[in-house]
Structure formats: structure tokens, C-alpha cells
Protein backbone atom coordinates (compact mmCIF):
# COMPACT_ATOMS: atom_id res chain seq x y z
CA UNK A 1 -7.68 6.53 8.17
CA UNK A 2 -10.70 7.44 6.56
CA UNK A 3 -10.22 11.20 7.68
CA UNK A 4 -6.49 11.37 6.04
CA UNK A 5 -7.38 10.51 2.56
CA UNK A 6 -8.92 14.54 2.69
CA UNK A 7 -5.96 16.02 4.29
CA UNK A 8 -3.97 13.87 1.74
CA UNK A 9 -6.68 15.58 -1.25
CA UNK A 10 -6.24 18.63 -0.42
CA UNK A 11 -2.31 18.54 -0.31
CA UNK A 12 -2.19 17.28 -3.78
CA UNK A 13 -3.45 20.67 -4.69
CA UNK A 14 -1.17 23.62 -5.48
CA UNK A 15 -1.56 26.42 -3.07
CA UNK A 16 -3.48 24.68 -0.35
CA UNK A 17 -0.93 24.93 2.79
CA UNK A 18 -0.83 25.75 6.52
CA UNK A 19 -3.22 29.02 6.22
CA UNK A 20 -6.01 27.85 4.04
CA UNK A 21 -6.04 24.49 6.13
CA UNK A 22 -6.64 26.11 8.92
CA UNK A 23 -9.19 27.74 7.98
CA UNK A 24 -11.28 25.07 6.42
CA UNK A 25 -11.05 23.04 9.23
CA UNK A 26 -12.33 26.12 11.32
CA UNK A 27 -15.26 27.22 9.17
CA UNK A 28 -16.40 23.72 8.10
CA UNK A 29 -15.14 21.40 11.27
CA UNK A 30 -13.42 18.45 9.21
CA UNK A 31 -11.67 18.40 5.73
CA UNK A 32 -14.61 16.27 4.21
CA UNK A 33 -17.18 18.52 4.74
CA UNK A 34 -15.12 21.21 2.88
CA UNK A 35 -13.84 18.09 0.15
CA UNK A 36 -17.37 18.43 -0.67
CA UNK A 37 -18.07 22.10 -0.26
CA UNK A 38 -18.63 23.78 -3.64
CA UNK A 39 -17.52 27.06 -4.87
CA UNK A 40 -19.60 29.48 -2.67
CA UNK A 41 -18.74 27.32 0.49
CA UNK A 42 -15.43 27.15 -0.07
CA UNK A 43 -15.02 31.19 -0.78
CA UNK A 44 -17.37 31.91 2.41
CA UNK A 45 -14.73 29.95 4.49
CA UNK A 46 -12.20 32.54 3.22
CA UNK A 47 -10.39 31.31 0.54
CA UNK A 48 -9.20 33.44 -2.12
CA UNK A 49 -10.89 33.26 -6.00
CA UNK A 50 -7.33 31.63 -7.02
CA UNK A 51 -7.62 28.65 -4.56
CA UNK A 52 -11.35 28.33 -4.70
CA UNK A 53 -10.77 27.77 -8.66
CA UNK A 54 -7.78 25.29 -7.59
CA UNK A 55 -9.59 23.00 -5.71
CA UNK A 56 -13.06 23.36 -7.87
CA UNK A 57 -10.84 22.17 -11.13
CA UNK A 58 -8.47 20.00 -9.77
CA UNK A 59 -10.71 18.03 -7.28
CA UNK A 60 -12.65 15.86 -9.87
CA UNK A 61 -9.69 14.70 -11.37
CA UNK A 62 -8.41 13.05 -7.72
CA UNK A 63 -9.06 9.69 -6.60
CA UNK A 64 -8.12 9.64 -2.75
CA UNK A 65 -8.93 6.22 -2.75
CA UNK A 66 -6.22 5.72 -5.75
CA UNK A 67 -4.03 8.75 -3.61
CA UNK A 68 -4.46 6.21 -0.29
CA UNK A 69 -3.41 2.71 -2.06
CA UNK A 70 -0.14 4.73 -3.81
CA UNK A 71 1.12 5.72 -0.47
CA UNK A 72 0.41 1.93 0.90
CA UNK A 73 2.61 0.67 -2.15
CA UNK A 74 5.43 2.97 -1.38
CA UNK A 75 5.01 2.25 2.16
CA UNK A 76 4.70 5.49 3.26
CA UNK A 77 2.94 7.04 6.33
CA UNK A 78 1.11 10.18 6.22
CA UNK A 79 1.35 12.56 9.85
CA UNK A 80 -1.11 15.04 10.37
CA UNK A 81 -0.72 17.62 12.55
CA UNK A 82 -3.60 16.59 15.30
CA UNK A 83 -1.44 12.93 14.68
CA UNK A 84 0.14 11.97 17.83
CA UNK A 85 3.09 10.96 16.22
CA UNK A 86 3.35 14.43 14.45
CA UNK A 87 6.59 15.35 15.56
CA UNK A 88 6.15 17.82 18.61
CA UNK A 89 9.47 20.02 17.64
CA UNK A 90 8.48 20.42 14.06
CA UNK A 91 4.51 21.25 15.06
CA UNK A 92 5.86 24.21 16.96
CA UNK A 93 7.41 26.47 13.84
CA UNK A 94 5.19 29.00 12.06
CA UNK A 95 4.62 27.35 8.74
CA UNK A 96 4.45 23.94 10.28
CA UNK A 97 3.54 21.48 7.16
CA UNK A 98 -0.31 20.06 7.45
CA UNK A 99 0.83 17.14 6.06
CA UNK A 100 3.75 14.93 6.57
CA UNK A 101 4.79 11.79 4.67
CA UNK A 102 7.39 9.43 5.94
CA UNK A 103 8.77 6.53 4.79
CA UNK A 104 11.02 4.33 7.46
CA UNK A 105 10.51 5.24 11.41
CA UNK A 106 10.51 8.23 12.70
CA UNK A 107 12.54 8.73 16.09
CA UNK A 108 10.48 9.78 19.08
CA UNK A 109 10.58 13.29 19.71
CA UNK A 110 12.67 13.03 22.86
CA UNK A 111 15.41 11.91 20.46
CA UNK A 112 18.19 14.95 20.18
CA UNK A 113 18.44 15.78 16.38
CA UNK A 114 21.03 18.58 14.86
CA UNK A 115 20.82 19.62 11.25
CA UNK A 116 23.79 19.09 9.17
CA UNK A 117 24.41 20.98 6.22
CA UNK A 118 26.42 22.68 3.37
CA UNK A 119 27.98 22.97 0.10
CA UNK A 120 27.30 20.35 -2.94
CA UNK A 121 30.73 21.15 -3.87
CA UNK A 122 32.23 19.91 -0.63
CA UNK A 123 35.95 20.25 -0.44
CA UNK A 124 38.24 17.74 1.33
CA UNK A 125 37.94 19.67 4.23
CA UNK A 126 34.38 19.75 4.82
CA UNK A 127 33.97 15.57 3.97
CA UNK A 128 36.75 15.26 6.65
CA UNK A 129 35.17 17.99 8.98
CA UNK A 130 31.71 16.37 8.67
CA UNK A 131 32.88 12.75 9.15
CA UNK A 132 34.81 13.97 12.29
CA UNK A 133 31.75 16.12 14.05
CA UNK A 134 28.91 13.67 12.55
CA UNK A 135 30.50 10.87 14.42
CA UNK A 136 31.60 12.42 17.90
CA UNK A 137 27.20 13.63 17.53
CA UNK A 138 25.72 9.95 16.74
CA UNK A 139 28.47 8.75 19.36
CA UNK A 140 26.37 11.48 21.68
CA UNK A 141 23.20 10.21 20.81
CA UNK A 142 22.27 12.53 18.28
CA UNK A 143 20.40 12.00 15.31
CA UNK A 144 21.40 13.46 12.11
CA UNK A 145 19.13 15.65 9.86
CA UNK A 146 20.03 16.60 6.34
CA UNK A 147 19.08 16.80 2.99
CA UNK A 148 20.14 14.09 0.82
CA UNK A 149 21.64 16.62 -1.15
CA UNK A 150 25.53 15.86 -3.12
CA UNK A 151 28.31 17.17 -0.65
CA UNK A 152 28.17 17.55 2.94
CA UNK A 153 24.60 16.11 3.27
CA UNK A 154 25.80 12.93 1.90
CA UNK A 155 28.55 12.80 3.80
CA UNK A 156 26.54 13.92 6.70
CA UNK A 157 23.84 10.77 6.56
CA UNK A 158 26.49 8.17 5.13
CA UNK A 159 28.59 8.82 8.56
CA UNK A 160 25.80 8.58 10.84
CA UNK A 161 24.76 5.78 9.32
CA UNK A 162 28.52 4.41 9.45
CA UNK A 163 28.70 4.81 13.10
CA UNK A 164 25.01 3.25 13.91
CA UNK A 165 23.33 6.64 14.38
CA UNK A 166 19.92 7.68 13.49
CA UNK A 167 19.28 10.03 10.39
CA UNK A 168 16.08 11.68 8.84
CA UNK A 169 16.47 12.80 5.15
CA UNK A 170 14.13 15.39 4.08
CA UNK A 171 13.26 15.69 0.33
CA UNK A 172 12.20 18.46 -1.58
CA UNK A 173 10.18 16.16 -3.82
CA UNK A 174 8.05 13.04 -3.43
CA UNK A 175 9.24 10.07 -1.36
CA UNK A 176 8.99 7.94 -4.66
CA UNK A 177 11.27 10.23 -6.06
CA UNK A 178 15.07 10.38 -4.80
CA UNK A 179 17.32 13.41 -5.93
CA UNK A 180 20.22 13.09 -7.12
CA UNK A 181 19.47 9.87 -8.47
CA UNK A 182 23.00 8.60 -7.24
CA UNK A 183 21.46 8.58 -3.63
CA UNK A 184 19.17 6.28 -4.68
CA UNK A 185 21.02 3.35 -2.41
CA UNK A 186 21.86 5.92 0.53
CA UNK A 187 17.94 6.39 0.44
CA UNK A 188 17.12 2.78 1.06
CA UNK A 189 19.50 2.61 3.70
CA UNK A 190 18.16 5.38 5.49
CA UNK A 191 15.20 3.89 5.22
CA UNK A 192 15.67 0.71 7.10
CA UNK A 193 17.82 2.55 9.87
CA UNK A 194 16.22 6.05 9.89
CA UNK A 195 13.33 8.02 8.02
CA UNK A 196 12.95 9.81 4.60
CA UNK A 197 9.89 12.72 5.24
CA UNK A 198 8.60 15.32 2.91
CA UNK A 199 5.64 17.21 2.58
CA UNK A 200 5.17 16.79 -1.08
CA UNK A 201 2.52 14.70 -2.49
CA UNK A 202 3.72 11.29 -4.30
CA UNK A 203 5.04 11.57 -7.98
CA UNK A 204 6.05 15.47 -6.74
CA UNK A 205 9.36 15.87 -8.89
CA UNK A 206 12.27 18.31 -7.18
CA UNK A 207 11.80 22.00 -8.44
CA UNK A 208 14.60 25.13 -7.10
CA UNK A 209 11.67 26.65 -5.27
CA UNK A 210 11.19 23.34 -3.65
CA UNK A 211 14.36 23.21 -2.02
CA UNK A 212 14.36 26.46 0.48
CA UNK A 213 10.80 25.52 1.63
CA UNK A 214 11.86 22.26 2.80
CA UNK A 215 14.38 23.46 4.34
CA UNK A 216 11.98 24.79 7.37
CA UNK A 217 11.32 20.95 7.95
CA UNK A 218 15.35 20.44 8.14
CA UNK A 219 15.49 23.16 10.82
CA UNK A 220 12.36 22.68 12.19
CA UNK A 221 12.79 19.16 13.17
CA UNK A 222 16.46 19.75 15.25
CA UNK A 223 17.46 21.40 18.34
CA UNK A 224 20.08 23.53 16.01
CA UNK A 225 21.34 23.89 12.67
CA UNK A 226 24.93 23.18 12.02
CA UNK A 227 26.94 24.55 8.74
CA UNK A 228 29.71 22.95 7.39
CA UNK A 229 30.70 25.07 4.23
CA UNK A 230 28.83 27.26 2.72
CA UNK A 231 29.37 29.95 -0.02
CA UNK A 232 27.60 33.26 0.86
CA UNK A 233 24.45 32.48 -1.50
CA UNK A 234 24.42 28.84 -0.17
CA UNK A 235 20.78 26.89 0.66
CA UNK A 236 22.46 25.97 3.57
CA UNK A 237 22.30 29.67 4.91
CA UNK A 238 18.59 29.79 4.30
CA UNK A 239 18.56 26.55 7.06
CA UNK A 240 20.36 28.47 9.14
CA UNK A 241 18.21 31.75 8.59
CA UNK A 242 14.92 29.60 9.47
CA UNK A 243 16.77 28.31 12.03
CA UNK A 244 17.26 31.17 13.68
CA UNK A 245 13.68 32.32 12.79
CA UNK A 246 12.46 29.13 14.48
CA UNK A 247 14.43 30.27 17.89
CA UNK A 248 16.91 27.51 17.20
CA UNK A 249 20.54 27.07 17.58
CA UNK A 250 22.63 27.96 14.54
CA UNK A 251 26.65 26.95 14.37
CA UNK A 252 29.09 26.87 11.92
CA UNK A 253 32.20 25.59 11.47
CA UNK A 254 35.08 28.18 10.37
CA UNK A 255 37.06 28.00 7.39
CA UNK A 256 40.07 29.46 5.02
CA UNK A 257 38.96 33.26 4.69
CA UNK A 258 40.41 32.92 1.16
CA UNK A 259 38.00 29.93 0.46
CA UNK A 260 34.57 31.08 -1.27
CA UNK A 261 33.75 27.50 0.06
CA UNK A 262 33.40 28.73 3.53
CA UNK A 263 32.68 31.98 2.84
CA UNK A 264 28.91 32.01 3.89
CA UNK A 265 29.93 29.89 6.97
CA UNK A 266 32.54 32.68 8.17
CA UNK A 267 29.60 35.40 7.78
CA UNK A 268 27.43 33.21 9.77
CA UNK A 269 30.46 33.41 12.55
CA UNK A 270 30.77 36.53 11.91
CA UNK A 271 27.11 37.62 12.54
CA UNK A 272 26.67 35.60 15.91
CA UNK A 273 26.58 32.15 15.21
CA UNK A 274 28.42 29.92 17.32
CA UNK A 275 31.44 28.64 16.69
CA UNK A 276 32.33 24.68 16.28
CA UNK A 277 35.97 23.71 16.66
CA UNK A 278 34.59 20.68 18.43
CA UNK A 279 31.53 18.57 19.26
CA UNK A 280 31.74 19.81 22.74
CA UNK A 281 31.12 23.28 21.49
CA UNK A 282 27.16 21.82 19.89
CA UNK A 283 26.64 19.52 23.04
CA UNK A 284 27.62 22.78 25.60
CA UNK A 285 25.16 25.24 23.86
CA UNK A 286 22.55 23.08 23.46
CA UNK A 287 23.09 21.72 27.22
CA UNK A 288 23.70 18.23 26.04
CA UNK A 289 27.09 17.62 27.55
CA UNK A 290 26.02 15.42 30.31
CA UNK A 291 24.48 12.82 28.41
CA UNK A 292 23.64 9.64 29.95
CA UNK A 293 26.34 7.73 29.71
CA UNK A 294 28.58 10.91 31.41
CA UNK A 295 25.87 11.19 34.24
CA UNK A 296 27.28 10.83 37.51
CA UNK A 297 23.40 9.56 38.19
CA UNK A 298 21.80 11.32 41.61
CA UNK A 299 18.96 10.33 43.34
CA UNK A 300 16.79 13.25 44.26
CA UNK A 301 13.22 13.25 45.71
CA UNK A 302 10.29 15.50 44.33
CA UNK A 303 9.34 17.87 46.74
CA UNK A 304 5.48 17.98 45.83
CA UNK A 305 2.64 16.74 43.72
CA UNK A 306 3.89 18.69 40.78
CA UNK A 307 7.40 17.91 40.49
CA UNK A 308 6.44 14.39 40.88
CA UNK A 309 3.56 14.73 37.77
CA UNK A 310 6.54 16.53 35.45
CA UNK A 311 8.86 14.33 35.58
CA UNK A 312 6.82 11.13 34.97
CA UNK A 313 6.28 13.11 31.75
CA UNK A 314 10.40 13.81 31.65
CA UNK A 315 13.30 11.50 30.52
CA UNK A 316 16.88 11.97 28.67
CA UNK A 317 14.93 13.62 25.51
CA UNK A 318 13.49 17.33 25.11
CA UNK A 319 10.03 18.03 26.13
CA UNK A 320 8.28 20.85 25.23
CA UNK A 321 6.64 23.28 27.57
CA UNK A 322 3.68 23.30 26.07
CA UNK A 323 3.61 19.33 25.56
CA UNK A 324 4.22 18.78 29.46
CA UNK A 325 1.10 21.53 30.11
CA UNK A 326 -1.09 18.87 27.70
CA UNK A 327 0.40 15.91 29.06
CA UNK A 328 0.55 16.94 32.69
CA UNK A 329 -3.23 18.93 32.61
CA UNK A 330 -1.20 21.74 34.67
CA UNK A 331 -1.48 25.10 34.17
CA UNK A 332 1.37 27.38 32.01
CA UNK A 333 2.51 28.98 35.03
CA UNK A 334 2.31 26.38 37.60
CA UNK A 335 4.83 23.99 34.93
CA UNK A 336 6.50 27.04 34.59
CA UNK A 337 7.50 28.25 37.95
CA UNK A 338 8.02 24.37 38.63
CA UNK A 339 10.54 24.10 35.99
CA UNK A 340 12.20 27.21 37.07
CA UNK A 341 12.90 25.66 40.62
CA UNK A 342 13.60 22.54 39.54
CA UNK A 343 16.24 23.73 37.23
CA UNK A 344 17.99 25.38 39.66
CA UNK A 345 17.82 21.98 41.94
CA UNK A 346 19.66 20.41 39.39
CA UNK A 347 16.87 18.12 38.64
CA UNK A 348 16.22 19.61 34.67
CA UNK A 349 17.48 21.51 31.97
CA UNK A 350 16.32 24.04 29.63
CA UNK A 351 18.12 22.37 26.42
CA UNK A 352 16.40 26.05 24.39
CA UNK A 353 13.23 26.95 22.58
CA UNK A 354 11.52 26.52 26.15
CA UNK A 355 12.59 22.64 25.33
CA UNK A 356 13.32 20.43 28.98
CA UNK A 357 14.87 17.17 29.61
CA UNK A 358 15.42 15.24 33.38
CA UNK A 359 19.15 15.25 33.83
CA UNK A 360 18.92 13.37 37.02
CA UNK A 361 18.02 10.00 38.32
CA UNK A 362 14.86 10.95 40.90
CA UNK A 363 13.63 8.59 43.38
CA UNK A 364 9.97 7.68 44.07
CA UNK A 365 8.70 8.13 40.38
């Protein structure tokens, strides 16, 4: 705990994100040494004048101990990324946010999630498209990840929620601050059944730039990225573009070509995204169709000494590649060349993104 309160400093500063972390922690080893670095340190560890005066003037005027007891009033944890609990999926994108606060509990990381999203303005269609897809998902064991945002992200979270599914809301603002203010209620019941995350500091109020940056969390924390209406200068096409950016899925779900309301989710269709007419068309990309309740359940021995280590490390949720190297203390290309035959055995699958899950019941493990 006592190393957070830094991370949690240094977030509370403008400007200080994913690059300039990094490299304080390289050049001085741990965030307090560099909390108490002074000008000339700081710039010799490669920050820029601009940042060097950020954290020189704003840093007297923080009290982590003050920052610490806030988040312990709101209840809210704070991830960072060399947490265990750090989500795995999210940790893999580029801009992957140092630090990550949470309110309510976050769903293991072999939990499927999908992004839902689209226009504020829904239409009748979209509320009735999203209730219909959102449900036939959570009824697949999927979680649901959206904004919080009017339209289809209400609609989104309010279904899963409806049906007994999981759903993580990510704000573009602090967790003590809820935008709209009408989702004030959905908020608290997403917290006791699901999560709220952000990566803005407490008393952070919602800004436009805000709302395309947190958008890579959206994305970054799902399998794929699903669009329910969209007009073409919708945030809902930026998900979809980081999505895509992030090697994720991207669908979206067609609609009246006279309807300015779908007319950034036709483009998307239009430019290679797949097309949803049905939930089996998400679960069949994303090779999620044979969930475990549709498993005709096999047994199937390991072969060797590696199958046998990967799949203790394997279940019905997505595990990285590069998680099953750490977890496994295998090489890259003995897990890969493993995975590669045991794919084909009918033991995994490759769910994307280099992303494997056990599809089979296997004896002797």
C-alpha cells in the first residue's frame, strides 16, 4: 500500500501517463525515489521542461496521505499495472493506463467481456436491438462493457443487469463523480453486481477530451467491440477504431440506410466489420459458441509434460499467451508450438489477439 500512494501522486498530475511512468520507474527504480527527485533529477530521467515544471509546482500542494484516505471513503481500489489483479487483457494495449481505480469487483480476466456501444440519441430500434443481443450475451456468459453514457450504453448495462449478467462501466471522470447525473442509481447498481473503473483521479469532473481516451479502456478490456447505432462522427466509432487498433474484434449491427442513426454503423459494415444479425454471429467470431453449458464435454489425455503444465493454467476463460509463458515458466515457442497442436486436437481455442481457452474436459489434470 505504501508504494501506491506515489503511483496515485503522480496520476493526480496533468500530463504524467504511460510514457513518463515508465520512465521514472526505469531511471529511478520506484515512484518514491522520483516523488522526491527535484528538478534536475527529474529532467535527467527524461522528462520534458513542461512536466518537470508540472510535478515541481503541483507536488507540494498533494497530500497522498489525504489522496489514500479519499479513495478508502469512496471505497475505491486502485490497480497498478505490476498489480496482479491488473486486468491481463487491458495491460496488453499500447497506452495501457498506469493507474486504475475501481469501485465494485472486478471479474477475473478469464471472464468473456464484449463492448457495447452507440448513439445517446438511441432510437426505438437500437433500445430494442440492444435489449435483444445484450441478453442472448449475459445468457452466454458474457460480461457487458459500456460507458454509462444516455442511449445504448444505458440500455446496454440496465439489460445485463436485468438478466443477472456482469457489467463494468467505465467513466470518463472520477468514480465520485457519475455522468449524466440521471445514472446516478444505475451506478450503484453496477456497483454491487459489477464494477465502475476509470483512470481519472477522484474529484476528476467529465471533460469532451475525456471521453475518446477512455474509450481505449472500453475496448481494451473486451474480446470485441460491438456497435449498435452510430452516426458517422459517433464516439462509438472511435471504440471501434481502438478496437481495431488493439487487434480486437469490431461488429456492428446494420441499420435503415436512410437513418443518420446508423449511419456510422453501416460504414463500419461497410469497411469490414462484421456483421450482427444475431448473437451467434459475436459468439462464432470470437469462437465462443461452444460455451459450457453447449459442451458435449470429452475426456482427453495430455500427451506430455507440457500439455499437462498449460492446461492447469487453462479453463472456460481467455488466457493470454504471454500470461501462460509467466505462469507456466515455458518458453514462447515451446507454449507456442504446444498450443498449435493442441488446437488442432481439439483440446483449445484461439478465441483472437493470441487469447486461449480449454474447450475440453481433459483427464489426469
Amino acid at each position: 500500500m505504501s508504494k501506491i500512494k506515489y503511483w496515485v501522486g503522480f496520476n493526480v498530475i496533468p500530463g504524467i501517463g504511460r510514457a513518463k511512468f515508465g520512465r521514472l520507474l526505469e531511471y529511478f527504480g520506484d515512484l518514491q525515489e522520483a516523488w522526491d527527485a527535484d528538478a534536475a533529477e527529474l529532467k535527467a530521467a527524461g522528462l520534458e521542461p513542461k512536466s518537470v515544471q508540472a510535478i515541481v509546482h503541483r507536488r507540494p500542494a498533494i497530500d497522498l496521505d489525504s489522496e489514500m484516505e479519499k479513495l478508502d471513503r469512496y471505497k475505491v481500489k486502485v490497480l497498478i499495472q505490476d498489480d496482479a489483479a491488473y486486468p491481463a487483457r487491458l495491460k496488453e494495449i499500447y497506452d495501457a493506463p498506469p493507474v486504475l481505480y475501481v469501485r465494485g469487483v472486478l471479474m477475473p480476466d478469464k471472464k468473456w467481456s464484449l463492448a457495447v456501444v452507440g448513439s445517446r440519441r438511441a432510437t426505438s430500434y437500437g433500445r430494442e436491438v440492444t435489449e435483444r443481443l445484450v441478453t442472448d450475451l449475459v445468457r452466454n456468459k458474457v460480461a457487458i462493457v459500456s460507458g454509462l453514457a444516455r442511449g445504448i450504453d444505458t440500455v446496454a448495462h440496465r439489460t445485463a443487469l436485468a438478466t443477472d449478467g456482469k457489467t463494468i462501466a467505465v467513466l470518463a471522470s472520477g468514480l465520485d463523480i457519475v455522468y449524466p447525473a440521471e445514472n446516478q442509481g444505475l451506478s450503484q447498481e453496477i456497483i454491487e453486481h459489477g464494477v465502475l473503473v476509470s483512470d481519472y483521479p477522484l474529484g476528476t469532473k467529465p471533460k469532451p477530451e475525456h471521453f475518446p481516451r477512455r474509450n481505449r479502456i472500453m475496448s481494451g478490456l473486451s474480446l470485441g467491440t460491438l456497435v449498435i447505432e452510430a452516426t458517422e462522427k459517433s464516439g462509438a466509432l472511435i471504440t471501434a477504431r481502438m478496437a481495431l487498433e488493439q487487434d480486437r474484434e469490431v461488429f456492428a449491427v446494420p441499420g435503415s440506410i436512410l437513418s443518420a442513426t446508423s449511419k456510422g454503423s453501416n460504414l463500419l459494415i461497410h469497411d469490414g466489420a462484421k456483421t450482427v444479425l444475431d448473437v451467434a454471429d459475436i459468439l462464432e467470431e470470437l469462437n465462443l459458441s461452444t460455451i459450457p453449458q453447449q459442451l458435449e464435454l470429452t475426456e482427453l489425455l495430455p500427451e506430455n509434460d507440457v500439455e499437462s503444465v498449460l492446461l492447469k493454467h487453462l479453463s472456460e476463460g481467455p488466457v493470454h499467451i504471454d500470461e501462460l509463458c509467466r505462469s507456466s515458466s515455458l518458453p514462447i515457442s515451446t507454449v507456442s508450438s504446444a498450443l498449435t497442436m493442441m488446437e488442432l486436437k481439439g483440446m483449445v481455442n484461439q478465441l483472437g489477439a493470441m487469447n486461449y481457452v480449454a474447450v475440453r474436459e481433459i483427464k489426469g489434470i
